[in-house]
C-alpha atoms as a PDB file:
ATOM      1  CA  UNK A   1      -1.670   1.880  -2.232  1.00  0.00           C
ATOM      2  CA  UNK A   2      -1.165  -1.268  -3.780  1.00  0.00           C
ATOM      3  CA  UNK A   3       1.528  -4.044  -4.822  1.00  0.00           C
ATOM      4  CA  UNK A   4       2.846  -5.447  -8.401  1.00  0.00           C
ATOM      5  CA  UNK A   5       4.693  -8.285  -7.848  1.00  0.00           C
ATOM      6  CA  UNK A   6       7.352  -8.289 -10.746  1.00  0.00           C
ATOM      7  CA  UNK A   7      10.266 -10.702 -12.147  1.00  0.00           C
ATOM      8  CA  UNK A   8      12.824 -10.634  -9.788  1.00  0.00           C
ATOM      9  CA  UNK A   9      16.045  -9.666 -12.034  1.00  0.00           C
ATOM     10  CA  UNK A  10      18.609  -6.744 -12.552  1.00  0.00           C
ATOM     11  CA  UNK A  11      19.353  -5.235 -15.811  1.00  0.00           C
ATOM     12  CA  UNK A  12      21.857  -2.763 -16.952  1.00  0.00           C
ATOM     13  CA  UNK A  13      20.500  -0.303 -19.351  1.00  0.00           C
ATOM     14  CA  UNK A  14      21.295   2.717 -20.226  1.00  0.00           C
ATOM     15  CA  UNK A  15      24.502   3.000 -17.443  1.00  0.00           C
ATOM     16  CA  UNK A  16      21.767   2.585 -14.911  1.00  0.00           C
ATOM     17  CA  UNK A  17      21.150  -0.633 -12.539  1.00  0.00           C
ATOM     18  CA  UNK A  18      17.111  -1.338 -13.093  1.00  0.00           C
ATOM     19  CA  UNK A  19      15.279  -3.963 -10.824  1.00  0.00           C
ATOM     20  CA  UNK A  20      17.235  -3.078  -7.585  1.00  0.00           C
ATOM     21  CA  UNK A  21      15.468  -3.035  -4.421  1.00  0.00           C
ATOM     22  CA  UNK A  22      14.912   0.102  -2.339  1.00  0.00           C
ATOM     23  CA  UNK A  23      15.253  -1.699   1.203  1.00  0.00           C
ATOM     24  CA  UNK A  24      18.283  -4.559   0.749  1.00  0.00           C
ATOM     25  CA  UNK A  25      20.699  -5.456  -2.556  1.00  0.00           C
ATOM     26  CA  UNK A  26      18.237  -7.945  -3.763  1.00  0.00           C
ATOM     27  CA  UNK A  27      16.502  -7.737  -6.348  1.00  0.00           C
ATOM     28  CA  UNK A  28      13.110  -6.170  -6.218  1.00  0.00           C
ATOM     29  CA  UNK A  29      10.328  -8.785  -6.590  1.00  0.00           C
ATOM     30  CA  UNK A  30       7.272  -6.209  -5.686  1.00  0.00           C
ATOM     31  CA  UNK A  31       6.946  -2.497  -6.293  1.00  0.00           C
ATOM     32  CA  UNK A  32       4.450  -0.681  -4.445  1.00  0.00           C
ATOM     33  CA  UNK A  33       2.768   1.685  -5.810  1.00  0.00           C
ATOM     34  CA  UNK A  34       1.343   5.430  -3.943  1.00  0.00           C
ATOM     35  CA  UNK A  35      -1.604   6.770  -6.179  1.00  0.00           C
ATOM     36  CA  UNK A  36      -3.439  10.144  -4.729  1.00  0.00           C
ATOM     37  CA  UNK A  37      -6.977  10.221  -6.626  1.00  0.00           C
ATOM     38  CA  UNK A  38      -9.595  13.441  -5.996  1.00  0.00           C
ATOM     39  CA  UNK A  39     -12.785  12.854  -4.064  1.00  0.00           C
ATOM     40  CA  UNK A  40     -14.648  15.782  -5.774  1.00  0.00           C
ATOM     41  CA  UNK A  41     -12.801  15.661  -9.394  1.00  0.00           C
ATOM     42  CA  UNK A  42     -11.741  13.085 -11.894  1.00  0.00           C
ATOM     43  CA  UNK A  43      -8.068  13.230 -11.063  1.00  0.00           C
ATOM     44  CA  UNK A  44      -5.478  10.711 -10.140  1.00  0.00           C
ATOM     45  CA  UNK A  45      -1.421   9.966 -10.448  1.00  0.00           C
ATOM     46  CA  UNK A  46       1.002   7.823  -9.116  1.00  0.00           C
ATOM     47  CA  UNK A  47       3.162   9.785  -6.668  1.00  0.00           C
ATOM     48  CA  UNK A  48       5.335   7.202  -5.612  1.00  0.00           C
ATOM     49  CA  UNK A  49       6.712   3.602  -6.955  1.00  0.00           C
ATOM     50  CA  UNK A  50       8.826   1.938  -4.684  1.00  0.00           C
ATOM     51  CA  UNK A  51      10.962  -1.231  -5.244  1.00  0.00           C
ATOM     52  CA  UNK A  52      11.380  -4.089  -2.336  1.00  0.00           C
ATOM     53  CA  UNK A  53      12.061  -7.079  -1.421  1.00  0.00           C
ATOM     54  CA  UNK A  54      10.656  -9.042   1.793  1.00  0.00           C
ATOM     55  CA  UNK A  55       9.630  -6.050   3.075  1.00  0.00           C
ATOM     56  CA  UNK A  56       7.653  -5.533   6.304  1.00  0.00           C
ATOM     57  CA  UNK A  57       4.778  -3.613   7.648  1.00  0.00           C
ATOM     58  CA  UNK A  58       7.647  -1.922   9.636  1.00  0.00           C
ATOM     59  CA  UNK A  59       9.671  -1.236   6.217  1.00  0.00           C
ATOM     60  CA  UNK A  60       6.224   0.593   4.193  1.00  0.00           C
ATOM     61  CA  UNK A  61       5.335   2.207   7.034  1.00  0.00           C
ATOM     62  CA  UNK A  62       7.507   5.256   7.164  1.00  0.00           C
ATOM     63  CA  UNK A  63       7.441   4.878   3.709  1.00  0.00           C
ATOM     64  CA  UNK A  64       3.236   5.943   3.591  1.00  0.00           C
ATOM     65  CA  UNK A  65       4.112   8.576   6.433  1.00  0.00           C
ATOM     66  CA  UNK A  66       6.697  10.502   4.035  1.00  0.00           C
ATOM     67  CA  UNK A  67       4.071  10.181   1.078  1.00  0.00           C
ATOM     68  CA  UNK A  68       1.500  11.611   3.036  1.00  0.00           C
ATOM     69  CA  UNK A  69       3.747  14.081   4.013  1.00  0.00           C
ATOM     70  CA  UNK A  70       5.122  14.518   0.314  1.00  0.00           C
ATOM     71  CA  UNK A  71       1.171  14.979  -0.807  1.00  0.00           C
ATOM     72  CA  UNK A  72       0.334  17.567   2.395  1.00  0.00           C
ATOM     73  CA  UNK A  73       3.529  19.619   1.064  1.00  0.00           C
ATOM     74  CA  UNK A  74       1.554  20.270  -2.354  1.00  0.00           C
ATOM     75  CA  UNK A  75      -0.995  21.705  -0.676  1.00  0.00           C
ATOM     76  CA  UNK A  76      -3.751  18.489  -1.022  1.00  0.00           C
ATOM     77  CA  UNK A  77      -5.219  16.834   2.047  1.00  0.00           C
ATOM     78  CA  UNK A  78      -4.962  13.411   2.801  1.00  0.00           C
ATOM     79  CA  UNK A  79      -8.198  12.110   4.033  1.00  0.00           C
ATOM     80  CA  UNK A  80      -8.522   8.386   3.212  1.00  0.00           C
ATOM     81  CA  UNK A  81      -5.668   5.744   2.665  1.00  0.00           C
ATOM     82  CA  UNK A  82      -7.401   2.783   0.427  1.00  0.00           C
ATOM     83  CA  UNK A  83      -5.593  -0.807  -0.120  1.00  0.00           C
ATOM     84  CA  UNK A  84      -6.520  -4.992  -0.355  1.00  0.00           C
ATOM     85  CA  UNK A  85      -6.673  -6.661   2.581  1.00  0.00           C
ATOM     86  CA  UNK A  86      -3.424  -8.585   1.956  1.00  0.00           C
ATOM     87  CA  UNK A  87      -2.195  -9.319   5.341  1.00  0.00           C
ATOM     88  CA  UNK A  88       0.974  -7.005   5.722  1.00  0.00           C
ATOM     89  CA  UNK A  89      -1.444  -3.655   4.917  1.00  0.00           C
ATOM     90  CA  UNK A  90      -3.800  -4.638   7.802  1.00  0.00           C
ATOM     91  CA  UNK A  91      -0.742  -4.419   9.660  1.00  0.00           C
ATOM     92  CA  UNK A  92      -0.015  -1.039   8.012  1.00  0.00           C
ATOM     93  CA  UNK A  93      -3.038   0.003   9.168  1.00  0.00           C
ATOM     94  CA  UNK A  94      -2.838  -1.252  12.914  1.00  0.00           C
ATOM     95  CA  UNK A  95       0.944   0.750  12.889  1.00  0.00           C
ATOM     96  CA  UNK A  96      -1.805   3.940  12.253  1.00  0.00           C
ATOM     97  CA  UNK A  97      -3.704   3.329  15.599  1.00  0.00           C
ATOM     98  CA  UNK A  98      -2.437   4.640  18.683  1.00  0.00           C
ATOM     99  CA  UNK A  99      -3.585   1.124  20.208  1.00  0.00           C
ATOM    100  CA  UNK A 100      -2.226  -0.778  17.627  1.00  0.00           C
ATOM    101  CA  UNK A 101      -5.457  -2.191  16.637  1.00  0.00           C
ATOM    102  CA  UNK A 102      -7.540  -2.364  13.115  1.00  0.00           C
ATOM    103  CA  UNK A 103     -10.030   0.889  13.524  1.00  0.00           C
ATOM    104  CA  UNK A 104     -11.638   2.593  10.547  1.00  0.00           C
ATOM    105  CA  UNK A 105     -11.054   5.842  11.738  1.00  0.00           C
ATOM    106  CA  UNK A 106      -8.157   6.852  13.257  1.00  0.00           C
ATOM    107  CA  UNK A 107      -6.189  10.012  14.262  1.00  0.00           C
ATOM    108  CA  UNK A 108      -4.607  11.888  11.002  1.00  0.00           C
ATOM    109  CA  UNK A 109      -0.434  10.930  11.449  1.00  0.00           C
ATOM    110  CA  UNK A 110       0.448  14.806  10.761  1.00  0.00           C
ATOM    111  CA  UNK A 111      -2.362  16.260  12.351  1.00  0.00           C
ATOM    112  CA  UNK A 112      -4.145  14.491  15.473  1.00  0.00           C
ATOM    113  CA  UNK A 113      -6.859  17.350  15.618  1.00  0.00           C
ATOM    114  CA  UNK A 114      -7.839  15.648  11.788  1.00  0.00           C
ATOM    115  CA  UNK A 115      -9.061  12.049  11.245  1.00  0.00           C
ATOM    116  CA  UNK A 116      -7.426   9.554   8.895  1.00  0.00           C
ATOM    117  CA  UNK A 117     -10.019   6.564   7.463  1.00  0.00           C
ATOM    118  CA  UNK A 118      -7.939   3.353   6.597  1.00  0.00           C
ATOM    119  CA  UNK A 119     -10.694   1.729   4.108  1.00  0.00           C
ATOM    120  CA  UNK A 120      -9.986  -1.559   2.338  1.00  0.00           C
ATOM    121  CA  UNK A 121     -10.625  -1.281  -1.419  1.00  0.00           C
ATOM    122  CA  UNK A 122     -13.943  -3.763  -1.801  1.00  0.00           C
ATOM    123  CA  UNK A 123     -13.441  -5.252  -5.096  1.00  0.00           C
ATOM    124  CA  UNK A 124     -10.610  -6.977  -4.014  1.00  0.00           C
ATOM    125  CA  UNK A 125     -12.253  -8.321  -1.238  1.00  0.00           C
ATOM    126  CA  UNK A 126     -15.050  -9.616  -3.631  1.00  0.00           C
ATOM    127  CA  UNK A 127     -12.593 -10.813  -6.000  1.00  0.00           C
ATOM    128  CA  UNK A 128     -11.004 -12.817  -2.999  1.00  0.00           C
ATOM    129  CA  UNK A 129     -14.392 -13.903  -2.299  1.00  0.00           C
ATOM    130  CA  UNK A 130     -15.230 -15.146  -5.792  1.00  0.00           C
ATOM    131  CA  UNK A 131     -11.759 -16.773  -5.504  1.00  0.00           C
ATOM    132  CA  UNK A 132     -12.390 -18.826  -2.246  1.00  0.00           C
ATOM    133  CA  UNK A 133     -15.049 -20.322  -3.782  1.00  0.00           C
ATOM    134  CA  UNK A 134     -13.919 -21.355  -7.318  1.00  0.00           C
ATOM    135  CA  UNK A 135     -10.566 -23.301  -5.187  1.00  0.00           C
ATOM    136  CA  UNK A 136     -13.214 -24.578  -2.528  1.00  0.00           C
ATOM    137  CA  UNK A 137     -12.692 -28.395  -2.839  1.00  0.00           C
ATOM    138  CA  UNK A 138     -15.800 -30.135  -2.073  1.00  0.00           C
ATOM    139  CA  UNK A 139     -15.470 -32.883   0.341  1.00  0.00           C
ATOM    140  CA  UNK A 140     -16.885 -36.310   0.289  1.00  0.00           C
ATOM    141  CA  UNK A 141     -18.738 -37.463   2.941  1.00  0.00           C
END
């Protein structure tokens, strides 16, 4: 799972409304996108692009449930969900806790007998990393 911010703008093309926002009439100004990706073969797709605007940890929520349950329906198994560590998916991820708390491991949302781990992808925590330092202002004392 991960987010595109985009320019925020309709267009009519076509007979069809593009850049409109799945959760309000705004237009969209990030789409996030649901990729499923083997562990034992060299296979990914995008399953799911969706279009919003201010949305919420409350708003992608149900939004990852249905997914998962989209995915389950095809007869794959969802065993790890992997995103940055931008602040609204580590709320995402406490929503998947029964205690509402960041855990690594955590009861599977169909399936509580099965275990769901909530990893954060590392090379965008290195590249925030790498970032921090390049803007760290040195100070003078």
């Amino acid at each position: 799972m991960d987010e595109i911010h985009v320019k925020s703008e309709f267009t009519y093309r076509g007979g069809v409304i593009i850049g409109l926002s799945q959760n309000i009439t705004d237009p969209a100004k990030t789409i996030f996108a649901f990729m499923v990706s083997s562990l034992s073969k060299k296979w990914s797709t995008i399953v799911r692009l969706l279009p919003c605007s201010n949305s919420s940890a409350m708003d992608i929520f149900p939004v990852i449930k249905q997914v998962i349950e989209d995915i389950e329906r095809c007869g794959l198994y969802v065993k790890v969900i992997c995103t940055d560590n931008y602040p609204m998916n580590v709320n995402i991820f406490k929503m998947f806790s029964p205690t509402h708390t960041l855990k690594p491991i955590v009861p599977h949302i169909l399936d509580p007998n099965r275990i769901l781990i909530l990893l954060f992808d590392f090379v965008h925590i290195l590249k925030s990393i790498r970032n921090n330092w390049l803007n760290q202002k040195d100070s003078n004392c």
